[in-house]
C-alpha atoms as a PDB file:
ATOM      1  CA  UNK A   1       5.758 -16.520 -48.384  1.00  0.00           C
ATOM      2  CA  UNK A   2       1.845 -17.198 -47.820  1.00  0.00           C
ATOM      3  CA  UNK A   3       2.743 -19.729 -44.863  1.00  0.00           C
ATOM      4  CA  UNK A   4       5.393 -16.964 -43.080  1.00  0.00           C
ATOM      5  CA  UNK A   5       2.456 -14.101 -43.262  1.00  0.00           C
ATOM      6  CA  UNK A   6       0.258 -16.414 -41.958  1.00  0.00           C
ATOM      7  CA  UNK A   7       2.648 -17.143 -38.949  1.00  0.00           C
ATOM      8  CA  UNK A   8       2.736 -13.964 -38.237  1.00  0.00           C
ATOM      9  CA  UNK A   9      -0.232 -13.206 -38.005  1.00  0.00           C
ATOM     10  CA  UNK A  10      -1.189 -16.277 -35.717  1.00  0.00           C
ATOM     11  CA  UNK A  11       1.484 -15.002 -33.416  1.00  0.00           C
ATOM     12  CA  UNK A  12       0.040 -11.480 -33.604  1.00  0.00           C
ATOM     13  CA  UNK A  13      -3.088 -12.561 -32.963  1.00  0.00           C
ATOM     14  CA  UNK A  14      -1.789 -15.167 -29.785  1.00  0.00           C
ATOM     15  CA  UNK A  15      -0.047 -12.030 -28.213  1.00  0.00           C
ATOM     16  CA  UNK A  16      -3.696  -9.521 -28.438  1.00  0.00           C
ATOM     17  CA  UNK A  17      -5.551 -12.191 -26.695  1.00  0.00           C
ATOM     18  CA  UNK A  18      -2.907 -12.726 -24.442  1.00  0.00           C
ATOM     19  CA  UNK A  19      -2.844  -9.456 -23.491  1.00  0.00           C
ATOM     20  CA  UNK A  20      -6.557  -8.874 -23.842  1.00  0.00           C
ATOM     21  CA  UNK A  21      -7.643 -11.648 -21.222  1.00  0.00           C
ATOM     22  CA  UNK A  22      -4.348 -10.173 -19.042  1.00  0.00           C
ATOM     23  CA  UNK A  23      -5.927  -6.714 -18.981  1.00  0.00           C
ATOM     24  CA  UNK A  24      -9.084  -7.984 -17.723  1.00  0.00           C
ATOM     25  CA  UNK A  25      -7.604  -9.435 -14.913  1.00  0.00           C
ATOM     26  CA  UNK A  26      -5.871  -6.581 -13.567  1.00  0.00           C
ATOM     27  CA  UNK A  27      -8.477  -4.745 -14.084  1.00  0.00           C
ATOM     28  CA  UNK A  28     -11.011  -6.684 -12.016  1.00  0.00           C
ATOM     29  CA  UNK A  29      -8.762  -6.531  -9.453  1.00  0.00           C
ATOM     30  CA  UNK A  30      -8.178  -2.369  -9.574  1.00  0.00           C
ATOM     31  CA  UNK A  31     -11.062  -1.641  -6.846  1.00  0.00           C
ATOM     32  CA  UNK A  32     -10.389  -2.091  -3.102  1.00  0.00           C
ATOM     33  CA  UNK A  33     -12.739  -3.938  -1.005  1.00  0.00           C
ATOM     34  CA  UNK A  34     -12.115  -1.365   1.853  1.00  0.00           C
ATOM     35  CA  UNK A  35     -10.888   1.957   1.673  1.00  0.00           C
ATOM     36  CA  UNK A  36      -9.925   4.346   5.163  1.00  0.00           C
ATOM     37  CA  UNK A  37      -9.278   7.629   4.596  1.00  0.00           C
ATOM     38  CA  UNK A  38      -7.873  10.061   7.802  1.00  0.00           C
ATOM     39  CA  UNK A  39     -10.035  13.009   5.951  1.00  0.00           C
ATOM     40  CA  UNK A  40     -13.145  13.022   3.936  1.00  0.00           C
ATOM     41  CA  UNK A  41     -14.222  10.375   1.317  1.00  0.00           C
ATOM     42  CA  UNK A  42     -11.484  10.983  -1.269  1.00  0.00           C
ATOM     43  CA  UNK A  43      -9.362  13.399   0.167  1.00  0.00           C
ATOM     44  CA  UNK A  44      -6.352  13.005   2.605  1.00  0.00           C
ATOM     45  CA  UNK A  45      -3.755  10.063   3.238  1.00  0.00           C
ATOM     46  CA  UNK A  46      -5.725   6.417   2.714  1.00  0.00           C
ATOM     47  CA  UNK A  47      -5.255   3.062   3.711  1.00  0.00           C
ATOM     48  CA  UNK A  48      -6.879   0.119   0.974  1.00  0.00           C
ATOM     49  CA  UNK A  49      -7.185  -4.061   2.020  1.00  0.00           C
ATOM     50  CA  UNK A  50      -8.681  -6.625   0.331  1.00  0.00           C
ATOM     51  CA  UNK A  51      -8.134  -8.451   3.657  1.00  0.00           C
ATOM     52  CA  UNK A  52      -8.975  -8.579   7.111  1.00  0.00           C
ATOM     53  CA  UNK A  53      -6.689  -6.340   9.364  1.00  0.00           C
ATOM     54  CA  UNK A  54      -6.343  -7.518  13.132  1.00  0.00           C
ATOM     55  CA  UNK A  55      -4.304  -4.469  13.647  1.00  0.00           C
ATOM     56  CA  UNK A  56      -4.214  -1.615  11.692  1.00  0.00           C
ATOM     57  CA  UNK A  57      -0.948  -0.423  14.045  1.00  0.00           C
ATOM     58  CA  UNK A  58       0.895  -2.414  11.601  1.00  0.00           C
ATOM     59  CA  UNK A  59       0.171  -0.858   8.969  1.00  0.00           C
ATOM     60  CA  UNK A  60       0.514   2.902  10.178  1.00  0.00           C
ATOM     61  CA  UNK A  61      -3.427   3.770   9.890  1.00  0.00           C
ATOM     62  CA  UNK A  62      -4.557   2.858  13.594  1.00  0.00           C
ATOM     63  CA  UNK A  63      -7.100   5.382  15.250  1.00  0.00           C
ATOM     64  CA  UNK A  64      -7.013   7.483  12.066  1.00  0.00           C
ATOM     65  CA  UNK A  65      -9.943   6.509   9.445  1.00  0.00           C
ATOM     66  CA  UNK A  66     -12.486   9.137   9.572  1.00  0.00           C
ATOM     67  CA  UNK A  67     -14.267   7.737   6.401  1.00  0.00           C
ATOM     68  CA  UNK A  68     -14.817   4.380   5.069  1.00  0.00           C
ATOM     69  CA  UNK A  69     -15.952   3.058   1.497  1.00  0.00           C
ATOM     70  CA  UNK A  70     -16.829  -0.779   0.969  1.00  0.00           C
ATOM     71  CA  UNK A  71     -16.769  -1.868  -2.447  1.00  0.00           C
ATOM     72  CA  UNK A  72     -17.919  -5.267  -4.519  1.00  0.00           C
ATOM     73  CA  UNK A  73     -20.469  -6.339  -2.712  1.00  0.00           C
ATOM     74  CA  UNK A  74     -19.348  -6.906   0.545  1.00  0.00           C
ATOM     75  CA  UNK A  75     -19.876  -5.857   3.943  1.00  0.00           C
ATOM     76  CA  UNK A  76     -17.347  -5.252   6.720  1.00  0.00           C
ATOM     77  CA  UNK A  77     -16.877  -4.481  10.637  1.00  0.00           C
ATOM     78  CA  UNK A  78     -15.099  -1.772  11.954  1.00  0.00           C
ATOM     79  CA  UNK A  79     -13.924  -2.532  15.605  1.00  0.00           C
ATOM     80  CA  UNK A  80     -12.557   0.039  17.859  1.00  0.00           C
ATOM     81  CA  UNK A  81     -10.087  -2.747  19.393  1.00  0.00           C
ATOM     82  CA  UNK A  82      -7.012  -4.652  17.762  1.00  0.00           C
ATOM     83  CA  UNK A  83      -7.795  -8.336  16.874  1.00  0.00           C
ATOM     84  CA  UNK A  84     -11.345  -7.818  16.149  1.00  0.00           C
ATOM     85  CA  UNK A  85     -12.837  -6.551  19.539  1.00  0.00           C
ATOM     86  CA  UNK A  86     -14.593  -3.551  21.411  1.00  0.00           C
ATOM     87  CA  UNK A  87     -17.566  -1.449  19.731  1.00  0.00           C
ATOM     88  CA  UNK A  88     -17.752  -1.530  15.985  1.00  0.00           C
ATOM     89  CA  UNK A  89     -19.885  -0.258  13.121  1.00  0.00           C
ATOM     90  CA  UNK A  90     -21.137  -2.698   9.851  1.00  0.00           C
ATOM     91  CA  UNK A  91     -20.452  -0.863   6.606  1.00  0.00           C
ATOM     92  CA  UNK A  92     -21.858  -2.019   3.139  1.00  0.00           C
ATOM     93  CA  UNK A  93     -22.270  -3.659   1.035  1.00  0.00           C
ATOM     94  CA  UNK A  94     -20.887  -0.794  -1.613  1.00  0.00           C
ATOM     95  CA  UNK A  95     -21.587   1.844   0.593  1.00  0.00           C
ATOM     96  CA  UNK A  96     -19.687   4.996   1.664  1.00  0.00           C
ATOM     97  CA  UNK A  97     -19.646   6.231   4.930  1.00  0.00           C
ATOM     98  CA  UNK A  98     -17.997   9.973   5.485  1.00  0.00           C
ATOM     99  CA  UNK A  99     -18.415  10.408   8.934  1.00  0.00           C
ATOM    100  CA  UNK A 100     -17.887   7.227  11.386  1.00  0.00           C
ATOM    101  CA  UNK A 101     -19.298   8.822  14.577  1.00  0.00           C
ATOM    102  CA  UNK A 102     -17.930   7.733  17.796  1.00  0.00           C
ATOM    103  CA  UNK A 103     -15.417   5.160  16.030  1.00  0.00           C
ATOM    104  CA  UNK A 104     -13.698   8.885  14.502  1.00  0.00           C
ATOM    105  CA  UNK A 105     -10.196   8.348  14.627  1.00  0.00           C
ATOM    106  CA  UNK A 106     -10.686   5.340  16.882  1.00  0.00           C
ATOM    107  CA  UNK A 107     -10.852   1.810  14.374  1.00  0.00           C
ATOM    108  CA  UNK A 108      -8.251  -0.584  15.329  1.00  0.00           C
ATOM    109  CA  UNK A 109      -9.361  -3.773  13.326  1.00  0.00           C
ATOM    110  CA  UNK A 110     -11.487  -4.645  10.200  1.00  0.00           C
ATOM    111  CA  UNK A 111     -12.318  -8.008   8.669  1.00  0.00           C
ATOM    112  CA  UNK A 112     -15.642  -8.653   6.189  1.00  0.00           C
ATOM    113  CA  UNK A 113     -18.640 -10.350   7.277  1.00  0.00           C
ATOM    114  CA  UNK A 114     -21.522 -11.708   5.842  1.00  0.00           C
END
């Protein structure tokens, strides 16, 4: 009886640090590098990458970000052309930018530098 309670309670125990080590992995992984947003910081339809984006066409948010945020320590470029060309802006590291100036409704490509 001693040896089946203490089975279960190995088991137990193997399944909360399963899940414990498991929920900080997602959770390292729950803020963006980049977030666009076609409004202000926050508000209106958004666009989030971890990646570098030669042409945000593809993914429905070209010429729309009107705000950026950078996150975890990184820094990124913001280019007014597809594949990483024209007049860009730097952004970051963990900063938030609500108004983009001239690149308003005009980035086409993003990819981190550093």
């Amino acid at each position: 009886m001693l040896t089946q309670k203490l089975t279960v309670l190995a088991v137990l125990s193997a399944s909360l640090i399963s899940g414990a080590m498991h929920q900080t992995s997602v959770s390292a992984q729950t803020v963006p590098d980049v977030t666009l947003w076609d409004g202000q910081i926050g508000r209106g339809a958004s666009f989030k990458t971890n990646k570098a984006v030669a042409d945000l066409s593809e993914v429905g948010f070209n010429d729309k970000a009107s705000a950026i945020q950078v996150n975890n320590g990184q820094k990124w470029r913001f280019y007014e052309g597809k594949n990483f060309s024209g007049a860009y802006i730097d952004v970051g590291p963990d900063e938030a930018v609500g108004s983009i100036g001239q690149l308003n409704n005009r980035v086409s490509s993003l990819k981190a530098i550093r």
